[in-house]
Protein backbone atom coordinates (compact mmCIF):
# COMPACT_ATOMS: atom_id res chain seq x y z
CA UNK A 1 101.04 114.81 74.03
CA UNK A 2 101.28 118.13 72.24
CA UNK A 3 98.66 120.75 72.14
CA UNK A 4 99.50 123.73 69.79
CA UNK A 5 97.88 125.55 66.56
CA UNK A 6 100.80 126.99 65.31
CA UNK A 7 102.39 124.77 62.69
CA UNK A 8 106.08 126.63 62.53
CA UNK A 9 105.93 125.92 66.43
CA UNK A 10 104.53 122.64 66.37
CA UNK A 11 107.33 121.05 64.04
CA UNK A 12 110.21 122.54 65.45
CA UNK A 13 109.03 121.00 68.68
CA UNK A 14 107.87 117.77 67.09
CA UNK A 15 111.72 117.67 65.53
CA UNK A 16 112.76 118.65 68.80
CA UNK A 17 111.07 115.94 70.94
CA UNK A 18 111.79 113.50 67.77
CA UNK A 19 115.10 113.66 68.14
CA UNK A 20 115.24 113.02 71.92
CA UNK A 21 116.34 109.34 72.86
CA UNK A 22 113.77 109.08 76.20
CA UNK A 23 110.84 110.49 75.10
CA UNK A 24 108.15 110.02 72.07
CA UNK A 25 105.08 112.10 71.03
CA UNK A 26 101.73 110.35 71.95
CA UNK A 27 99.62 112.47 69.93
CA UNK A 28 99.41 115.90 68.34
CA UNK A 29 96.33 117.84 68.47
CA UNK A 30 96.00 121.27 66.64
CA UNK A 31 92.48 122.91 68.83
CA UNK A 32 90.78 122.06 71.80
CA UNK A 33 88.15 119.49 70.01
CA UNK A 34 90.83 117.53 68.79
CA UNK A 35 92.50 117.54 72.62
CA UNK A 36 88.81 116.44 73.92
CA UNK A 37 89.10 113.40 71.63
CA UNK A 38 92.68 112.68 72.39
CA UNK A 39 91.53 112.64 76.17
CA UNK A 40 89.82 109.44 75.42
CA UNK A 41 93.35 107.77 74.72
CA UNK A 42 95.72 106.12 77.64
CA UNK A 43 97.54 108.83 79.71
CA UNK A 44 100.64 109.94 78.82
CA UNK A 45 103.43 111.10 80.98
CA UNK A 46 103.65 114.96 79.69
CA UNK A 47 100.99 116.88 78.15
CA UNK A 48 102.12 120.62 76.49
CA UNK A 49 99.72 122.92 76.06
CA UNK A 50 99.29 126.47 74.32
CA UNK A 51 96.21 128.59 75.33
CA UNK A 52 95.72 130.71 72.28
CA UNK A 53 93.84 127.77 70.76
CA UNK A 54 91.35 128.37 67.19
CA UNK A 55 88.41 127.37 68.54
CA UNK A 56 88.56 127.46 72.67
CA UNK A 57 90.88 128.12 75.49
CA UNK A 58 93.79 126.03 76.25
CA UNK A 59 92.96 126.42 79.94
CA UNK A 60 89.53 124.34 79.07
CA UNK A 61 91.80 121.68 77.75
CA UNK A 62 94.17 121.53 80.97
CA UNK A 63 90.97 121.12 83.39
CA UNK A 64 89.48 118.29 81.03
CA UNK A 65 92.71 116.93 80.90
CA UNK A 66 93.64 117.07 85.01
CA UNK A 67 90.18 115.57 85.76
CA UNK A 68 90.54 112.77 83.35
CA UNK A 69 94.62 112.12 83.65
CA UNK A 70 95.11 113.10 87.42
CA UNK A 71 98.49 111.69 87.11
CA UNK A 72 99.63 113.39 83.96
CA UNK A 73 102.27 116.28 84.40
CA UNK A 74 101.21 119.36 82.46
CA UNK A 75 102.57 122.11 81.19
CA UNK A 76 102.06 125.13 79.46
CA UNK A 77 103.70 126.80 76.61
CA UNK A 78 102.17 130.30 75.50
CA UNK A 79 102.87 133.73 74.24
CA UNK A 80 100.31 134.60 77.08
CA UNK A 81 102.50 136.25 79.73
CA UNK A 82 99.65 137.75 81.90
CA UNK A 83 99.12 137.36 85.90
CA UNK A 84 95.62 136.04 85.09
CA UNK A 85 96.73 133.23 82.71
CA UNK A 86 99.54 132.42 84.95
CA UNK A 87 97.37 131.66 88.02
CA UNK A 88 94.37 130.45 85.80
CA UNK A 89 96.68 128.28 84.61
CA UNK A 90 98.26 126.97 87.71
CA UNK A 91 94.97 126.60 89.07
CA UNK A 92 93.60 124.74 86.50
CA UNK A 93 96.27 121.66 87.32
CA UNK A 94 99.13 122.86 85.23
CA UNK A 95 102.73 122.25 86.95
CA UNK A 96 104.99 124.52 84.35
CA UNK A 97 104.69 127.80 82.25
CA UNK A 98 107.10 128.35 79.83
CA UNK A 99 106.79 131.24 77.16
CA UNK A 100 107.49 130.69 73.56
CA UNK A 101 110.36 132.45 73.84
CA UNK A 102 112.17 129.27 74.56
CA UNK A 103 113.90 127.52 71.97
CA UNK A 104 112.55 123.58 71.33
CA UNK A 105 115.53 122.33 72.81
CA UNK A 106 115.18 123.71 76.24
CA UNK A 107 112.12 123.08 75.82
CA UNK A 108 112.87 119.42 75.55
CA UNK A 109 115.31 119.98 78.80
CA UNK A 110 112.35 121.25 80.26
CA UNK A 111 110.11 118.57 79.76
CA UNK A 112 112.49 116.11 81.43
CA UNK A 113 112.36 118.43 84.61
CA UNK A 114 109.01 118.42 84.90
CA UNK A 115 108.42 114.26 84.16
CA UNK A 116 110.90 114.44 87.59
CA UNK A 117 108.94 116.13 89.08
CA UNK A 118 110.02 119.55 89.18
CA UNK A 119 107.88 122.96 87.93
CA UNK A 120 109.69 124.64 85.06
CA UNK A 121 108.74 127.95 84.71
CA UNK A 122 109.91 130.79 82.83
CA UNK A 123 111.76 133.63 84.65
CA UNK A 124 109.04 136.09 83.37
CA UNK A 125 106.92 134.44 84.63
CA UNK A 126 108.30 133.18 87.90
CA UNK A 127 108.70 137.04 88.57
CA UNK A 128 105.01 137.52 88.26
CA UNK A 129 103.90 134.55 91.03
CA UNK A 130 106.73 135.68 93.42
CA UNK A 131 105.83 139.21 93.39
CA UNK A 132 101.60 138.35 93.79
CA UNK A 133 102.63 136.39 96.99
CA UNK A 134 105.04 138.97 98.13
CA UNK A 135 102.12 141.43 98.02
CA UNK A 136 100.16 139.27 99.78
CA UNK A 137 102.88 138.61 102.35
CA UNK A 138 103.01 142.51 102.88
CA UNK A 139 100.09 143.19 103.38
CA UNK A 140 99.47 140.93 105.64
CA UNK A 141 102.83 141.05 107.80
CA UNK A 142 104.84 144.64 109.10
CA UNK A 143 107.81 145.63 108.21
CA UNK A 144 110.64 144.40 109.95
CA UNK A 145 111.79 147.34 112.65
CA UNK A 146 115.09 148.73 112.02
CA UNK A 147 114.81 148.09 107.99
CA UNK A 148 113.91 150.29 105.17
CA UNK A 149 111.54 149.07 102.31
CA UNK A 150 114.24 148.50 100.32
CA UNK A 151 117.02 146.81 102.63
CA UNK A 152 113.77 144.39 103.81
CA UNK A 153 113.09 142.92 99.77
CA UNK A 154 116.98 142.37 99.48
CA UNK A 155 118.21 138.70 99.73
CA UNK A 156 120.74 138.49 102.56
CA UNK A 157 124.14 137.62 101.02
CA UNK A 158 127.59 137.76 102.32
CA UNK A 159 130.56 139.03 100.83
CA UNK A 160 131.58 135.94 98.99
CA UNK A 161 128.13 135.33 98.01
CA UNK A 162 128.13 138.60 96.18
CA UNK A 163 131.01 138.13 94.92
CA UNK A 164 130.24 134.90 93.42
CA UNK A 165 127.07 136.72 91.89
CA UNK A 166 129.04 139.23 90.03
CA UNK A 167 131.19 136.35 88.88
CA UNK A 168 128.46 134.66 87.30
CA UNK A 169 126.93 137.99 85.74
CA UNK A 170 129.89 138.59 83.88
CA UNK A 171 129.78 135.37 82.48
CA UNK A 172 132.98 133.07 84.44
CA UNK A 173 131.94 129.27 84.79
CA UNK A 174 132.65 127.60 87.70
CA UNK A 175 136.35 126.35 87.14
CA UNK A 176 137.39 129.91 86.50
CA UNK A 177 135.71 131.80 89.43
CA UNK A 178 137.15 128.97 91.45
CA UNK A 179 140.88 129.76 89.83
CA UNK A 180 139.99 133.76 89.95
CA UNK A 181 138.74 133.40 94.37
CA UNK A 182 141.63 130.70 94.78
CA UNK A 183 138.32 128.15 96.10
CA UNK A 184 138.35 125.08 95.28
CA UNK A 185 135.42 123.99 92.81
CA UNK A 186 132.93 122.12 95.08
CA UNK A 187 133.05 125.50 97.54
CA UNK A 188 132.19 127.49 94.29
CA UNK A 189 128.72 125.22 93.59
CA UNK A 190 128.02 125.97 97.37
CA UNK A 191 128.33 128.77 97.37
CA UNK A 192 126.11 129.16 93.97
CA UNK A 193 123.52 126.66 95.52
CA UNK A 194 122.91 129.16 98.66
CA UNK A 195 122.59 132.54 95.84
CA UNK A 196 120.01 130.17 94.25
CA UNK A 197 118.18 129.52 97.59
CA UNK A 198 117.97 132.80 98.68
CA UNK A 199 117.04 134.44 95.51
CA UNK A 200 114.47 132.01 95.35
CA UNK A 201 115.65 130.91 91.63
CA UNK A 202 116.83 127.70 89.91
CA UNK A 203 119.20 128.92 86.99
CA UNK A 204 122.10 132.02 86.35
CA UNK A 205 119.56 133.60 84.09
CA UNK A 206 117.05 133.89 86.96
CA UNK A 207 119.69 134.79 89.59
CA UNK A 208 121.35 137.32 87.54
CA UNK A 209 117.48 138.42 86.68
CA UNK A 210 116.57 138.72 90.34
CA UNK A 211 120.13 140.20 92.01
CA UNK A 212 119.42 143.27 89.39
CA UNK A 213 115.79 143.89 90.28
CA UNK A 214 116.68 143.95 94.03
CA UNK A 215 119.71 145.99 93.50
CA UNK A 216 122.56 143.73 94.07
CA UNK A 217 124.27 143.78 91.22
């Protein structure tokens, strides 16, 4: 089910989805009465929602909808990049936030991640939760002894780790940064899945995104 006012929007995605051999639109609603009604329908898998709605919030429309459909994955697509509609959000039973800076297609992608059970969420945005726990996590923990307040936000990666990273940031895929560090292929995705995990990201963008803010790269 698709929740969004904007019509330019609401086709491409519609065309999008449309074209997509697993998946189907439900129902289309253009404001938050219309959602109200549709929440009277069965369930359906995925519900998108934008916030900016005509005549409401869309976060009234993700509460109605996670109290009536408890089992129904939602997700949020906005221009609304704020901390507040972020955690409002989260709170109010939504399990992704992508901005509509994404095109339809990944979109699409997107939605198939989260039916699986993952959290897709922009890297904007992702940003914005990890760095409201990590001030949290400050202030309630000290500083590790020994490390400045820069070394102690840095992810700890080796040498081939790093090297792997600046790989990736200038844009090799994996068959050619295996060729280039004479590794074979299935070292290379290793090597990539640890950079992932402690970066705390799930895509290049992300990791290339995060390495630069902490300094790595």
């Amino acid at each position: 089910m698709l929740v969004e006012d904007d019509v330019y929007f609401q086709n491409a995605l519609v065309t999008a989805i449309g074209d997509a051999p697993d998946m189907w639109i439900t129902c289309v609603a253009s404001n938050c009465a219309e959602s109200f009604l549709a929440l009277k329908q069965p369930q359906p898998d995925v519900l998108l929602v934008d916030l900016g709605l005509p005549d409401g919030s869309g976060l009234d429309v993700i509460r109605a909808a996670h109290a009536q459909w408890p089992c129904c994955a939602i997700m949020v697509s906005s221009d609304f990049c704020d901390e507040s509609n972020v955690i409002l959000s989260i709170e109010a039973g939504a399990s992704g936030y992508l901005l509509k800076d994404s095109s339809s297609h990944r979109i699409v992608d997107e939605i198939r991640c989260l039916y699986a059970g993952g959290s897709p969420i922009s890297p904007l945005i992702a940003r914005q939760v990890l760095l409201r726990f990590r001030s949290h996590d400050k202030a309630a923990a000290p500083e590790p002894q020994g490390a400045s307040a820069g070394e102690a936000g840095k992810a700890a990666l080796s040498e081939r780790e790093l090297e792997v990273l600046q790989l990736i940031t200038r844009g090799f895929k994996v068959e050619e940064i295996a060729h280039l560090m004479q590794i074979s292929r299935h070292t290379v995705r290793s090597f990539v899945r640890r950079i992932y995990a402690k970066l705390e990201v799930n895509s290049r963008t992300e990791a290339i995104y995060e390495a630069r803010h902490q300094g790595l790269l």
